[in-house]
ModelCIF file with pLDDT and N, C-alpha, C, O atoms, coordinates in Angstrom:
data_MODEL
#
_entry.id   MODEL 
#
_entity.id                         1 
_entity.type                       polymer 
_entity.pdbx_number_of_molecules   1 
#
_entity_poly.entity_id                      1 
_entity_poly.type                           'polypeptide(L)' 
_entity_poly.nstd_linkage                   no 
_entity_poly.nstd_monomer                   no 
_entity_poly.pdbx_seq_one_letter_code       
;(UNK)(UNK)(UNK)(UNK)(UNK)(UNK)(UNK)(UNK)(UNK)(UNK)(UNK)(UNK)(UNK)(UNK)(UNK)(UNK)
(UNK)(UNK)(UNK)(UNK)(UNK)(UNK)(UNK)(UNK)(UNK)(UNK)(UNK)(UNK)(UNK)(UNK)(UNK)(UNK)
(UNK)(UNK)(UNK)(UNK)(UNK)(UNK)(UNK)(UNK)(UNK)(UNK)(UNK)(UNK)(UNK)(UNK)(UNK)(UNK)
;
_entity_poly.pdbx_seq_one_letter_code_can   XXXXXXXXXXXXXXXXXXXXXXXXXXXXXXXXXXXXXXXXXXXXXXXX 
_entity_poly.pdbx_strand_id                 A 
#
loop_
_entity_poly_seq.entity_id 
_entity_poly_seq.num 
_entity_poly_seq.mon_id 
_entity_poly_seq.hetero 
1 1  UNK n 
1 2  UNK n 
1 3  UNK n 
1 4  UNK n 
1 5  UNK n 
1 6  UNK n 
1 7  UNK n 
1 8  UNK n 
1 9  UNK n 
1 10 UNK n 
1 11 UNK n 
1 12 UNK n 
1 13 UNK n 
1 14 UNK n 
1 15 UNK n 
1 16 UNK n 
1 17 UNK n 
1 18 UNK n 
1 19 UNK n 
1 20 UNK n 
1 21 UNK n 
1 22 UNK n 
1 23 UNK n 
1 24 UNK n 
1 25 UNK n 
1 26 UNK n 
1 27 UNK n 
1 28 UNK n 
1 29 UNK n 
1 30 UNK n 
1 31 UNK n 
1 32 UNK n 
1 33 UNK n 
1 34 UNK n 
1 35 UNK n 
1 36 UNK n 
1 37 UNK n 
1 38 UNK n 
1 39 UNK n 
1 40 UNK n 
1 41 UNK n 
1 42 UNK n 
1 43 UNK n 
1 44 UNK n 
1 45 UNK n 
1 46 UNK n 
1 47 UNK n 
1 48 UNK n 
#
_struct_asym.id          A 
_struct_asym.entity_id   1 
#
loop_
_ma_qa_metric.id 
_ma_qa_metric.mode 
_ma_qa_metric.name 
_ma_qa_metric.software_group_id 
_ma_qa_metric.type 
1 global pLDDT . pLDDT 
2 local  pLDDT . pLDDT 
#
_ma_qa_metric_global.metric_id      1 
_ma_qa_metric_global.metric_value   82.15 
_ma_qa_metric_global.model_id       1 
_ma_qa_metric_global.ordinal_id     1 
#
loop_
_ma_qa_metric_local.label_asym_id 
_ma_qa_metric_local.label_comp_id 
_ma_qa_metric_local.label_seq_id 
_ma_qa_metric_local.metric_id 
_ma_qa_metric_local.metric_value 
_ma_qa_metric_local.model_id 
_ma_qa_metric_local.ordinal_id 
A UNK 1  2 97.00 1 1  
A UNK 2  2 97.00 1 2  
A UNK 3  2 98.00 1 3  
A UNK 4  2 98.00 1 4  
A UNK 5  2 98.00 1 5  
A UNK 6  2 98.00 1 6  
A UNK 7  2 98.00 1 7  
A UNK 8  2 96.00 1 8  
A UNK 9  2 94.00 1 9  
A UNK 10 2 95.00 1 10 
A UNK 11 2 93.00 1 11 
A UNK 12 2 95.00 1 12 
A UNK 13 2 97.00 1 13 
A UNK 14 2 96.00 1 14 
A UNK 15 2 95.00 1 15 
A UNK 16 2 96.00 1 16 
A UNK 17 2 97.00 1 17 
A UNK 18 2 98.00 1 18 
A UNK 19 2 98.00 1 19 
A UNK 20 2 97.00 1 20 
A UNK 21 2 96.00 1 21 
A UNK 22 2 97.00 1 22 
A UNK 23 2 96.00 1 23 
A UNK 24 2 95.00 1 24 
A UNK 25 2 96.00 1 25 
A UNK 26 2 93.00 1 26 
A UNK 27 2 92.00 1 27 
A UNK 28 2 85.00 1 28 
A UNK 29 2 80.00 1 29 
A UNK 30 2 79.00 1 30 
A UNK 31 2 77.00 1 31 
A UNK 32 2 81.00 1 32 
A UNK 33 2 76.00 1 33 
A UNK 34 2 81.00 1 34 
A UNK 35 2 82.00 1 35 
A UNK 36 2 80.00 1 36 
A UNK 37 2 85.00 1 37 
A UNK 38 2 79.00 1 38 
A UNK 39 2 78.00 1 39 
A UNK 40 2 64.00 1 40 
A UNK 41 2 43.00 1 41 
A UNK 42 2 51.00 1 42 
A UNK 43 2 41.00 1 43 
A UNK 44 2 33.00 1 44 
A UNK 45 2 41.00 1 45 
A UNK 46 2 36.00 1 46 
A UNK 47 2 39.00 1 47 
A UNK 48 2 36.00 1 48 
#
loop_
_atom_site.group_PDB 
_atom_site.id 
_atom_site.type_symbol 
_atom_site.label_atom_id 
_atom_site.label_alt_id 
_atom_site.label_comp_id 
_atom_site.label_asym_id 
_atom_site.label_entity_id 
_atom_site.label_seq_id 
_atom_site.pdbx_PDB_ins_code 
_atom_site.Cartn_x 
_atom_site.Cartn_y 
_atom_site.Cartn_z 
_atom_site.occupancy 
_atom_site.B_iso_or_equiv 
_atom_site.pdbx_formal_charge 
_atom_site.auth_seq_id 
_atom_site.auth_comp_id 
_atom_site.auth_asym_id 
_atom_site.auth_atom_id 
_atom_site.pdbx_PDB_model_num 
ATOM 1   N N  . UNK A 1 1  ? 26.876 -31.221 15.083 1.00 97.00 ? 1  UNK A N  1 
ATOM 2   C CA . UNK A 1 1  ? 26.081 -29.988 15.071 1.00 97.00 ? 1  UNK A CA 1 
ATOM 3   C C  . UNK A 1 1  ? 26.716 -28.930 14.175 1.00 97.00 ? 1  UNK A C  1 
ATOM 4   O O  . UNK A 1 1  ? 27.936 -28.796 14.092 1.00 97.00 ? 1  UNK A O  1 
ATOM 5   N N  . UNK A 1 2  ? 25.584 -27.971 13.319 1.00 97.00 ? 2  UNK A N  1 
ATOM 6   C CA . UNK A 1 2  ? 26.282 -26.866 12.761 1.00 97.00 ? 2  UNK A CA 1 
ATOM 7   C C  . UNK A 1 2  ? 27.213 -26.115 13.227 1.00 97.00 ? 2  UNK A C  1 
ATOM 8   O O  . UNK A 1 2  ? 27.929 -25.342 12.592 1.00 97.00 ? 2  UNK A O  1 
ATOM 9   N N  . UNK A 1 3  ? 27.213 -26.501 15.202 1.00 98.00 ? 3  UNK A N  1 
ATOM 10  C CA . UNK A 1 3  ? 27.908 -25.331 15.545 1.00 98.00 ? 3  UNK A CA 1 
ATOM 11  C C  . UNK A 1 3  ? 29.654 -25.472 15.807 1.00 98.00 ? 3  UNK A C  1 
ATOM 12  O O  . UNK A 1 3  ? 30.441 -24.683 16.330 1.00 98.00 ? 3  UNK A O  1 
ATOM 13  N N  . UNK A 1 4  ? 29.847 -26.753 15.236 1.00 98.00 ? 4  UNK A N  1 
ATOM 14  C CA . UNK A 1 4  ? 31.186 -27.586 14.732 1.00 98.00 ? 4  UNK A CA 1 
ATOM 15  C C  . UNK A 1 4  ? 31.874 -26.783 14.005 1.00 98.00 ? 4  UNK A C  1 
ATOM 16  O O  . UNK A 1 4  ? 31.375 -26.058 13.144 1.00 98.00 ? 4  UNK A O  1 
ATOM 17  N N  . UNK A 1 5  ? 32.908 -26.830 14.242 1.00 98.00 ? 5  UNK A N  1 
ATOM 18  C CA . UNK A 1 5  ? 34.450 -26.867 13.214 1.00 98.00 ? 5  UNK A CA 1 
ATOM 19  C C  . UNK A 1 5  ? 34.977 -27.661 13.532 1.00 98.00 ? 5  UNK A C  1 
ATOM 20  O O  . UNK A 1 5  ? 35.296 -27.946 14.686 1.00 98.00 ? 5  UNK A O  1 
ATOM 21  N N  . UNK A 1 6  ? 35.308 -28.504 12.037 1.00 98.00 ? 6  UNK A N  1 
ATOM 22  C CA . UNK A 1 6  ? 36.505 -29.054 11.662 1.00 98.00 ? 6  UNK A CA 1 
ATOM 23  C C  . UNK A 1 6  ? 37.370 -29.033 11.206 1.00 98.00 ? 6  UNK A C  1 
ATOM 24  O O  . UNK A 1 6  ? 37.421 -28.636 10.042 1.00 98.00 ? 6  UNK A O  1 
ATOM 25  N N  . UNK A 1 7  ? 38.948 -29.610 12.141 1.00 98.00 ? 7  UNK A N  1 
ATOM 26  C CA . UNK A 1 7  ? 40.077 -29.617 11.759 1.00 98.00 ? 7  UNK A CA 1 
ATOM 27  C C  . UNK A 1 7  ? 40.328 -30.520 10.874 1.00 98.00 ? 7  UNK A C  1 
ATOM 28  O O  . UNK A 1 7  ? 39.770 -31.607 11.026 1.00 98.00 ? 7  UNK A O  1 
ATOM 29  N N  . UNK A 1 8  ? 41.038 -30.366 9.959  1.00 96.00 ? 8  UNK A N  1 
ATOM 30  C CA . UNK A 1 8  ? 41.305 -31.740 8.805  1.00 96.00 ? 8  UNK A CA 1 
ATOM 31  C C  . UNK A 1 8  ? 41.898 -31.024 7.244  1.00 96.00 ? 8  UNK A C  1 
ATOM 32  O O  . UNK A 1 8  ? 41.890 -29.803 7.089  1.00 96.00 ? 8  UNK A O  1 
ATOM 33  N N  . UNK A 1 9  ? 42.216 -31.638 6.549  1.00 94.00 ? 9  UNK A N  1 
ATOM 34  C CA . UNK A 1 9  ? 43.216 -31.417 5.153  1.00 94.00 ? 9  UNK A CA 1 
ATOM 35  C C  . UNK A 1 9  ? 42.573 -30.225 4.498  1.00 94.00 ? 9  UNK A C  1 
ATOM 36  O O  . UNK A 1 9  ? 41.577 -29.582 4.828  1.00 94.00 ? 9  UNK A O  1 
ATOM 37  N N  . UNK A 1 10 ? 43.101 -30.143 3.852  1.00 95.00 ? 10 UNK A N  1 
ATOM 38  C CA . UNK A 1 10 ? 42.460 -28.885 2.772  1.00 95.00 ? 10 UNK A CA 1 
ATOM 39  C C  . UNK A 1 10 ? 41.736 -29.725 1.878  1.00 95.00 ? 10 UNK A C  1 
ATOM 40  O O  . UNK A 1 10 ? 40.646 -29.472 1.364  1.00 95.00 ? 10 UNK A O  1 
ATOM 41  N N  . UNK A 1 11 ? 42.430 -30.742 1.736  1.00 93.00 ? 11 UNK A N  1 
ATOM 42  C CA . UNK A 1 11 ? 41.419 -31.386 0.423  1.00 93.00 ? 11 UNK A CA 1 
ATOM 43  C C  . UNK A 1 11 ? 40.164 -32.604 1.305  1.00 93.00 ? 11 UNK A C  1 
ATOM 44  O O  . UNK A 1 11 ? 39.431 -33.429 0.758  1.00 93.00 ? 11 UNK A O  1 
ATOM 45  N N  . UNK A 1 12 ? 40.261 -32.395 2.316  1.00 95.00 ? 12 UNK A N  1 
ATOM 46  C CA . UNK A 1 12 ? 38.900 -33.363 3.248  1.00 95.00 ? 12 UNK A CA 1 
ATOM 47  C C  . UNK A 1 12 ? 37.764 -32.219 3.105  1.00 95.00 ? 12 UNK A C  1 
ATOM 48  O O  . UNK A 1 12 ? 36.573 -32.388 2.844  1.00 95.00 ? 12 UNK A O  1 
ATOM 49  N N  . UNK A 1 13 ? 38.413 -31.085 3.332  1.00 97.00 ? 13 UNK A N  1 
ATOM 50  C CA . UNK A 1 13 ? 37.333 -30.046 3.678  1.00 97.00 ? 13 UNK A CA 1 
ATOM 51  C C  . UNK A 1 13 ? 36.855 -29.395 1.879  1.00 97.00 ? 13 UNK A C  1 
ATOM 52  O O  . UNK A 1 13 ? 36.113 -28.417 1.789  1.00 97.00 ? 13 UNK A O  1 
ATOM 53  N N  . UNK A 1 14 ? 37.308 -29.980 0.826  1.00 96.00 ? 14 UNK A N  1 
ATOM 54  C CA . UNK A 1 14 ? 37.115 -29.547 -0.024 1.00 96.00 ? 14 UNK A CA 1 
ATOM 55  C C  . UNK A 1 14 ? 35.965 -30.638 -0.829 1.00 96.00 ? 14 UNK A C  1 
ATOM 56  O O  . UNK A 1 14 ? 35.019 -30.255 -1.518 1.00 96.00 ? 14 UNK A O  1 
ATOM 57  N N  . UNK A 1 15 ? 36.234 -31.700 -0.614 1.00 95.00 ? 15 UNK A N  1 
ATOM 58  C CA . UNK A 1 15 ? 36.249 -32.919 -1.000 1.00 95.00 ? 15 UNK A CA 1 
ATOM 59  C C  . UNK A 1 15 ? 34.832 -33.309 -0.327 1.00 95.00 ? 15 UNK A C  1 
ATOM 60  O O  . UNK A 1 15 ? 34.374 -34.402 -0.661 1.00 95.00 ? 15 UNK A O  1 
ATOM 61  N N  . UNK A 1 16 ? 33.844 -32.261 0.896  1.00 96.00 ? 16 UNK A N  1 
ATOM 62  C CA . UNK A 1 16 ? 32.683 -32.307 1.489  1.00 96.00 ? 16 UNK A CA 1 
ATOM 63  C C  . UNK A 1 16 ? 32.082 -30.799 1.653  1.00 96.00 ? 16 UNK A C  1 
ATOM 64  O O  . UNK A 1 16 ? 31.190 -30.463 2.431  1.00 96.00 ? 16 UNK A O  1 
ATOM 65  N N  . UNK A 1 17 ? 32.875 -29.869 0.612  1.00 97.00 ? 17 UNK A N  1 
ATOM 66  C CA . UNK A 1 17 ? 32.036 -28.828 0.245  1.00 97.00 ? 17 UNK A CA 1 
ATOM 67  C C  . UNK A 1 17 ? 31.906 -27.767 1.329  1.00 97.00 ? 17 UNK A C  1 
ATOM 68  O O  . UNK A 1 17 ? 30.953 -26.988 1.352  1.00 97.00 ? 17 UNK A O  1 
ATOM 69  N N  . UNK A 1 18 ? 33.026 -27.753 2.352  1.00 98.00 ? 18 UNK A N  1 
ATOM 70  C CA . UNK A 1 18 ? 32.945 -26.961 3.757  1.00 98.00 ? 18 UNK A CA 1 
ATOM 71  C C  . UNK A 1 18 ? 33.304 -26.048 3.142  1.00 98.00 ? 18 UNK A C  1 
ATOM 72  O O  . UNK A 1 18 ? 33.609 -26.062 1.950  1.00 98.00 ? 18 UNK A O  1 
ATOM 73  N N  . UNK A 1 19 ? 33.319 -24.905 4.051  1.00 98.00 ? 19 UNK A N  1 
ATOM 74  C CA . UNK A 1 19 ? 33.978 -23.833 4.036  1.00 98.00 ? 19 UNK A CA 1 
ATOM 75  C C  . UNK A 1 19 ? 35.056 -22.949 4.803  1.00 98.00 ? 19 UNK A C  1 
ATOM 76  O O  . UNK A 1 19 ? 34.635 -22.208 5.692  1.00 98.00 ? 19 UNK A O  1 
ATOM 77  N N  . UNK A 1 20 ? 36.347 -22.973 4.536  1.00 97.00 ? 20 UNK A N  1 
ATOM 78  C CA . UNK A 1 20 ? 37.711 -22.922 5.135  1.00 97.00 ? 20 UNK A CA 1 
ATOM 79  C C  . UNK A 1 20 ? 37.480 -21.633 5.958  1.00 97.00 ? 20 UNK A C  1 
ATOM 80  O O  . UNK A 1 20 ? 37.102 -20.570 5.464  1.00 97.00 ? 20 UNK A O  1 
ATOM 81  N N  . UNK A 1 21 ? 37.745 -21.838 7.244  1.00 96.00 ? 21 UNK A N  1 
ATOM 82  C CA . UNK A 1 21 ? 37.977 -20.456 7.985  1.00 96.00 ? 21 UNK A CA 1 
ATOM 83  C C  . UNK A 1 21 ? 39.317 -20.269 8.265  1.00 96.00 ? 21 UNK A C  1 
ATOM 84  O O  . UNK A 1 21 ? 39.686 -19.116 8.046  1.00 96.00 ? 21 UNK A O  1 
ATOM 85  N N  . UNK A 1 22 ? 40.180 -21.034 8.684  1.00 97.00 ? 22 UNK A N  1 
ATOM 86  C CA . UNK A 1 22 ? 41.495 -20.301 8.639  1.00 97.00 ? 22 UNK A CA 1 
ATOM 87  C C  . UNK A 1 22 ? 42.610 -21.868 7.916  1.00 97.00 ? 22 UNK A C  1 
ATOM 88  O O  . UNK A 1 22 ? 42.305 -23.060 7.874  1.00 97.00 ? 22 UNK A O  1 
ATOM 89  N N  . UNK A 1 23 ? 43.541 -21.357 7.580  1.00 96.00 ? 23 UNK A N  1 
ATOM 90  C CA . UNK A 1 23 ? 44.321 -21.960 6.765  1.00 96.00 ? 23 UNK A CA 1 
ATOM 91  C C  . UNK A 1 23 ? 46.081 -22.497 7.583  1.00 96.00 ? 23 UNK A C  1 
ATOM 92  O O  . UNK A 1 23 ? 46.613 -21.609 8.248  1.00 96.00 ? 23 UNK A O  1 
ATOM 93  N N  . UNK A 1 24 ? 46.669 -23.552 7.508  1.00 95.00 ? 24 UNK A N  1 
ATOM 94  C CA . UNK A 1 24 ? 47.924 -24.084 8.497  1.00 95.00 ? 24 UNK A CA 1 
ATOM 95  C C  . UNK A 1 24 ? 47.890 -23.380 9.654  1.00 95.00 ? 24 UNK A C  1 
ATOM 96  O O  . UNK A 1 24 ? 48.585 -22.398 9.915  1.00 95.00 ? 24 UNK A O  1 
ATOM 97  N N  . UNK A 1 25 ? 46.721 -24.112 10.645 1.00 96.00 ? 25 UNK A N  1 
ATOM 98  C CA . UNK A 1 25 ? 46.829 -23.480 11.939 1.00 96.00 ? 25 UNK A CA 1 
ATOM 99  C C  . UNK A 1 25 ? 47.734 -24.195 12.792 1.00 96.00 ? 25 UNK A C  1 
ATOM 100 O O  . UNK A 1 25 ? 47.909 -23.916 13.978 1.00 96.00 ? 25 UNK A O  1 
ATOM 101 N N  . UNK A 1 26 ? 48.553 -25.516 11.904 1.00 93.00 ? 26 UNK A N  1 
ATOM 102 C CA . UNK A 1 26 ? 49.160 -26.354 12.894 1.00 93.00 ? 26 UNK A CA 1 
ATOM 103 C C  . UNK A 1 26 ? 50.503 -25.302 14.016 1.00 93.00 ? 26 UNK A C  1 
ATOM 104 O O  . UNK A 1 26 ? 50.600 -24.133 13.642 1.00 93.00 ? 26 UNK A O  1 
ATOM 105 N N  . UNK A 1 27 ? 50.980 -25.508 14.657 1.00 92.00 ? 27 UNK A N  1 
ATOM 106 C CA . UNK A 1 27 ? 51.409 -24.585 15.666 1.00 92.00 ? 27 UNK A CA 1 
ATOM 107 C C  . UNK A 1 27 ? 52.846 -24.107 14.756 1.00 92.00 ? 27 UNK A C  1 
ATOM 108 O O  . UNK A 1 27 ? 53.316 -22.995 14.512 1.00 92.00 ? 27 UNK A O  1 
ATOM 109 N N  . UNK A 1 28 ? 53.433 -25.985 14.266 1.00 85.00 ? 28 UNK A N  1 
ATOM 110 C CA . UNK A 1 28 ? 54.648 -25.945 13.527 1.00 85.00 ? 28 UNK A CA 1 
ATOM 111 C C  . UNK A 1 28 ? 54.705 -25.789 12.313 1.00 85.00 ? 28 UNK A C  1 
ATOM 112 O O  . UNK A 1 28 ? 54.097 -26.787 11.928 1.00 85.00 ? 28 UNK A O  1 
ATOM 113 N N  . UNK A 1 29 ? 55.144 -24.989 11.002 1.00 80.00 ? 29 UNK A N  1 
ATOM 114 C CA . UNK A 1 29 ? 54.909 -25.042 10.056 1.00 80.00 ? 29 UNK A CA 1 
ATOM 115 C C  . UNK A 1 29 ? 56.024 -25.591 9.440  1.00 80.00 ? 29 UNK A C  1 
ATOM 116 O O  . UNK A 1 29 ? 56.273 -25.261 8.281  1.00 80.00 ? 29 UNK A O  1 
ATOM 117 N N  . UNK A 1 30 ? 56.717 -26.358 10.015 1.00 79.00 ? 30 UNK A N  1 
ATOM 118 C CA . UNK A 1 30 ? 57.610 -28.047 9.863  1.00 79.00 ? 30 UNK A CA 1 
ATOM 119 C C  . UNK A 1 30 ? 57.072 -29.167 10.041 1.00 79.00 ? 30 UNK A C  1 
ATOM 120 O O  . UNK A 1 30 ? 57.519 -30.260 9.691  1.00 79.00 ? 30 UNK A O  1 
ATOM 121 N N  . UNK A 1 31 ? 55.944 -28.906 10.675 1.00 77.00 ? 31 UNK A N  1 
ATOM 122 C CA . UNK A 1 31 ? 55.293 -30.373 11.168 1.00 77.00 ? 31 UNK A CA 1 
ATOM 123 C C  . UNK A 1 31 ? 55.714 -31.716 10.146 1.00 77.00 ? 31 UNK A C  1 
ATOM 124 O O  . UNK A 1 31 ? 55.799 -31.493 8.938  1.00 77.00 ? 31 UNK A O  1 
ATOM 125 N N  . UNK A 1 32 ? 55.938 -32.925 10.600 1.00 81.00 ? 32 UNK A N  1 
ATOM 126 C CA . UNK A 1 32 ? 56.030 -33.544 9.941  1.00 81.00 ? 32 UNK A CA 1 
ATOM 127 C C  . UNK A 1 32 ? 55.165 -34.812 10.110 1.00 81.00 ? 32 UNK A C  1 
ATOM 128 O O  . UNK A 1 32 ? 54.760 -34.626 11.258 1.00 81.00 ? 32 UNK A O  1 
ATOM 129 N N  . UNK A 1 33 ? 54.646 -35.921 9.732  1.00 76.00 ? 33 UNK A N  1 
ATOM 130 C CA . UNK A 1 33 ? 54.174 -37.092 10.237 1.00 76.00 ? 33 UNK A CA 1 
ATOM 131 C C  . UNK A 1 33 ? 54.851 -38.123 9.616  1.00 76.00 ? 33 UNK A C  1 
ATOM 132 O O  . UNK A 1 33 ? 55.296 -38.043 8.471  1.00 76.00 ? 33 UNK A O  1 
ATOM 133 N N  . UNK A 1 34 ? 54.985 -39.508 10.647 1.00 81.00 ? 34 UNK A N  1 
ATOM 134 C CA . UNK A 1 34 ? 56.064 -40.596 10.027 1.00 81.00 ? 34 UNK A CA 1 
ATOM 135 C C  . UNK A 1 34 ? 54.488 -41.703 9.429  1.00 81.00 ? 34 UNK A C  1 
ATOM 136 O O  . UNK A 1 34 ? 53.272 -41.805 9.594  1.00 81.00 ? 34 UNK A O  1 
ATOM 137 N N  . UNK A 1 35 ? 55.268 -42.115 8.925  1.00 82.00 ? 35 UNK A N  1 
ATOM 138 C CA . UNK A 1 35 ? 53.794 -42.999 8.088  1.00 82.00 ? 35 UNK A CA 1 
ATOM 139 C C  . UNK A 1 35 ? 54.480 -44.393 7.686  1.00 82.00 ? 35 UNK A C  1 
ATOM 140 O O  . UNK A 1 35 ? 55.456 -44.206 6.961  1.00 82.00 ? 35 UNK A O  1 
ATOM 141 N N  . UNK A 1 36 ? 54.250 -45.596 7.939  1.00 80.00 ? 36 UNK A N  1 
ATOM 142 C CA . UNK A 1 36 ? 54.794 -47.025 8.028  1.00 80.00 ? 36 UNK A CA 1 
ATOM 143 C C  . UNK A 1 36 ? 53.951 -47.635 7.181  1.00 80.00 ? 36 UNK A C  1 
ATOM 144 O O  . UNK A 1 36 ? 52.725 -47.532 7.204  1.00 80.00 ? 36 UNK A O  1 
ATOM 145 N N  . UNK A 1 37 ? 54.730 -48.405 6.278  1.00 85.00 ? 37 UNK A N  1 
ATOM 146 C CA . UNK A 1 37 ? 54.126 -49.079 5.179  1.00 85.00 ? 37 UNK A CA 1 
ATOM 147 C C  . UNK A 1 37 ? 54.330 -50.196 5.649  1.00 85.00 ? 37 UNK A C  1 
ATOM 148 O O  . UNK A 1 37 ? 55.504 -50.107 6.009  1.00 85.00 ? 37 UNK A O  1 
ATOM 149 N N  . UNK A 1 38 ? 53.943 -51.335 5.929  1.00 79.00 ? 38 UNK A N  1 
ATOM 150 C CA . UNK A 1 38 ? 54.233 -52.854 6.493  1.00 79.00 ? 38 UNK A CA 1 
ATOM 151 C C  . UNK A 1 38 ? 53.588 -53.702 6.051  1.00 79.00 ? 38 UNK A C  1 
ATOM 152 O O  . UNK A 1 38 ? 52.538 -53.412 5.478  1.00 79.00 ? 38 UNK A O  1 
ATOM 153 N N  . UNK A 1 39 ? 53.928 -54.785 6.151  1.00 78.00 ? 39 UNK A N  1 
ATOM 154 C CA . UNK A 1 39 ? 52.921 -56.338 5.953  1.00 78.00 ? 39 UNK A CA 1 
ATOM 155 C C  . UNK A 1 39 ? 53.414 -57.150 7.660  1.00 78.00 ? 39 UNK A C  1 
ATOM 156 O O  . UNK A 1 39 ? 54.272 -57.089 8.542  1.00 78.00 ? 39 UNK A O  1 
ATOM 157 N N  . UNK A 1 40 ? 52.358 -57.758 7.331  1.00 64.00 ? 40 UNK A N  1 
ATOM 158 C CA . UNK A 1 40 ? 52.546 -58.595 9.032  1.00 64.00 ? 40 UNK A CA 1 
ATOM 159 C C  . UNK A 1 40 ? 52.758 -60.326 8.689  1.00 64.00 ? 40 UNK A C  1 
ATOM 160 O O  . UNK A 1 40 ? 52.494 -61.043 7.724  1.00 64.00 ? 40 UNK A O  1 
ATOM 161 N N  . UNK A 1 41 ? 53.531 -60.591 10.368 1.00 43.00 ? 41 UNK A N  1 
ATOM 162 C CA . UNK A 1 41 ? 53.773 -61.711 10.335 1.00 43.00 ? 41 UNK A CA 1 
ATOM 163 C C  . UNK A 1 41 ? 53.452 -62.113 11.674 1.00 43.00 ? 41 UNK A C  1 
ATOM 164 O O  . UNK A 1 41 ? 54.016 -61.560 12.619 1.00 43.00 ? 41 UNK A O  1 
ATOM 165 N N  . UNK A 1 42 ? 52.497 -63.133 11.875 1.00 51.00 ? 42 UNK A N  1 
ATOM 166 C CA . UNK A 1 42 ? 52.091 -63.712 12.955 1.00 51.00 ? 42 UNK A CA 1 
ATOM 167 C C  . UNK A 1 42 ? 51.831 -65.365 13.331 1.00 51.00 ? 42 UNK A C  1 
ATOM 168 O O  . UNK A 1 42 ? 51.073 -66.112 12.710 1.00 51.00 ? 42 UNK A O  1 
ATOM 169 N N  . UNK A 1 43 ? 52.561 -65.683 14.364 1.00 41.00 ? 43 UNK A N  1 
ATOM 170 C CA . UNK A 1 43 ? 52.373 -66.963 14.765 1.00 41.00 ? 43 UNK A CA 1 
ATOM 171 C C  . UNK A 1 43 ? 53.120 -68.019 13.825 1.00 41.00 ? 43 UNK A C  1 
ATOM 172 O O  . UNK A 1 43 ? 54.342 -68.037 13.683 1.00 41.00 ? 43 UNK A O  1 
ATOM 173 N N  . UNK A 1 44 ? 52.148 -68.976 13.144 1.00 33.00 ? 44 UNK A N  1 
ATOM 174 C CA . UNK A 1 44 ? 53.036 -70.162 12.834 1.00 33.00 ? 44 UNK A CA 1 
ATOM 175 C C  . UNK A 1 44 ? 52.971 -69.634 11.360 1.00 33.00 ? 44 UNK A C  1 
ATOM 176 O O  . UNK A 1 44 ? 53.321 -70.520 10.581 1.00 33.00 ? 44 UNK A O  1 
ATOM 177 N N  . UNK A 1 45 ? 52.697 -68.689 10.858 1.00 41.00 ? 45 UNK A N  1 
ATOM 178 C CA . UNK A 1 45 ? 52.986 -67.950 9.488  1.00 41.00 ? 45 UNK A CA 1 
ATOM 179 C C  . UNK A 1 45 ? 53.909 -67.027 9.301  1.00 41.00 ? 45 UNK A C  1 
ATOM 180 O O  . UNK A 1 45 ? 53.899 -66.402 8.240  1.00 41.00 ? 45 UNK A O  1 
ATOM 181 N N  . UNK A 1 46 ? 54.595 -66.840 9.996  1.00 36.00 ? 46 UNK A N  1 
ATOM 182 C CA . UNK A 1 46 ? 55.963 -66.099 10.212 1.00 36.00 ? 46 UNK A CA 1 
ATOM 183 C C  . UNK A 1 46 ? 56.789 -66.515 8.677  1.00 36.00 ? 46 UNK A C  1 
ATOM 184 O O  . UNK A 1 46 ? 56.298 -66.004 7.670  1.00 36.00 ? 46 UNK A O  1 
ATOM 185 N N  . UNK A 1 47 ? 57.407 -66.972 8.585  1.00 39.00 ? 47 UNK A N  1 
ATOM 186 C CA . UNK A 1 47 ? 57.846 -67.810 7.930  1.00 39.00 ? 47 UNK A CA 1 
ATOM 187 C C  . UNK A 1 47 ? 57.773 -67.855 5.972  1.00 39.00 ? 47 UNK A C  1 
ATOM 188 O O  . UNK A 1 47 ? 58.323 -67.624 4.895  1.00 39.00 ? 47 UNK A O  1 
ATOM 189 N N  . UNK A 1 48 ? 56.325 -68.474 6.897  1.00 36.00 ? 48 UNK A N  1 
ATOM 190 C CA . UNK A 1 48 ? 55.363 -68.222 5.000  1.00 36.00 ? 48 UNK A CA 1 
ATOM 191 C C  . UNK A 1 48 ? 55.438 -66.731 4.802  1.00 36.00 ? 48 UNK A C  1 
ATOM 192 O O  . UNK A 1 48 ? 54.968 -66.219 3.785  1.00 36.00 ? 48 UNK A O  1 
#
């Protein structure tokens, strides 16, 4: 609904033409996020 706000990047909200009402509302302005790059190994392909 129009009567939505969304939280999300500066460039999500740019990138769909919104319009920014307030700017790093995160609480921490350290915030950090950990982000894992991986490949998987499962079962009898472990190995391979």
């Amino acid at each position: 609904p129009e009567t939505t706000a969304a939280i999300c990047s500066a460039r999500a909200g740019k990138l769909w033409d919104l319009e920014m009402i307030a700017e790093n509302i995160e609480d921490s302005s350290t915030g950090w996020w950990d982000c894992l790059f991986l490949c998987g190994c499962w079962q009898a392909d472990v190995d391979a």
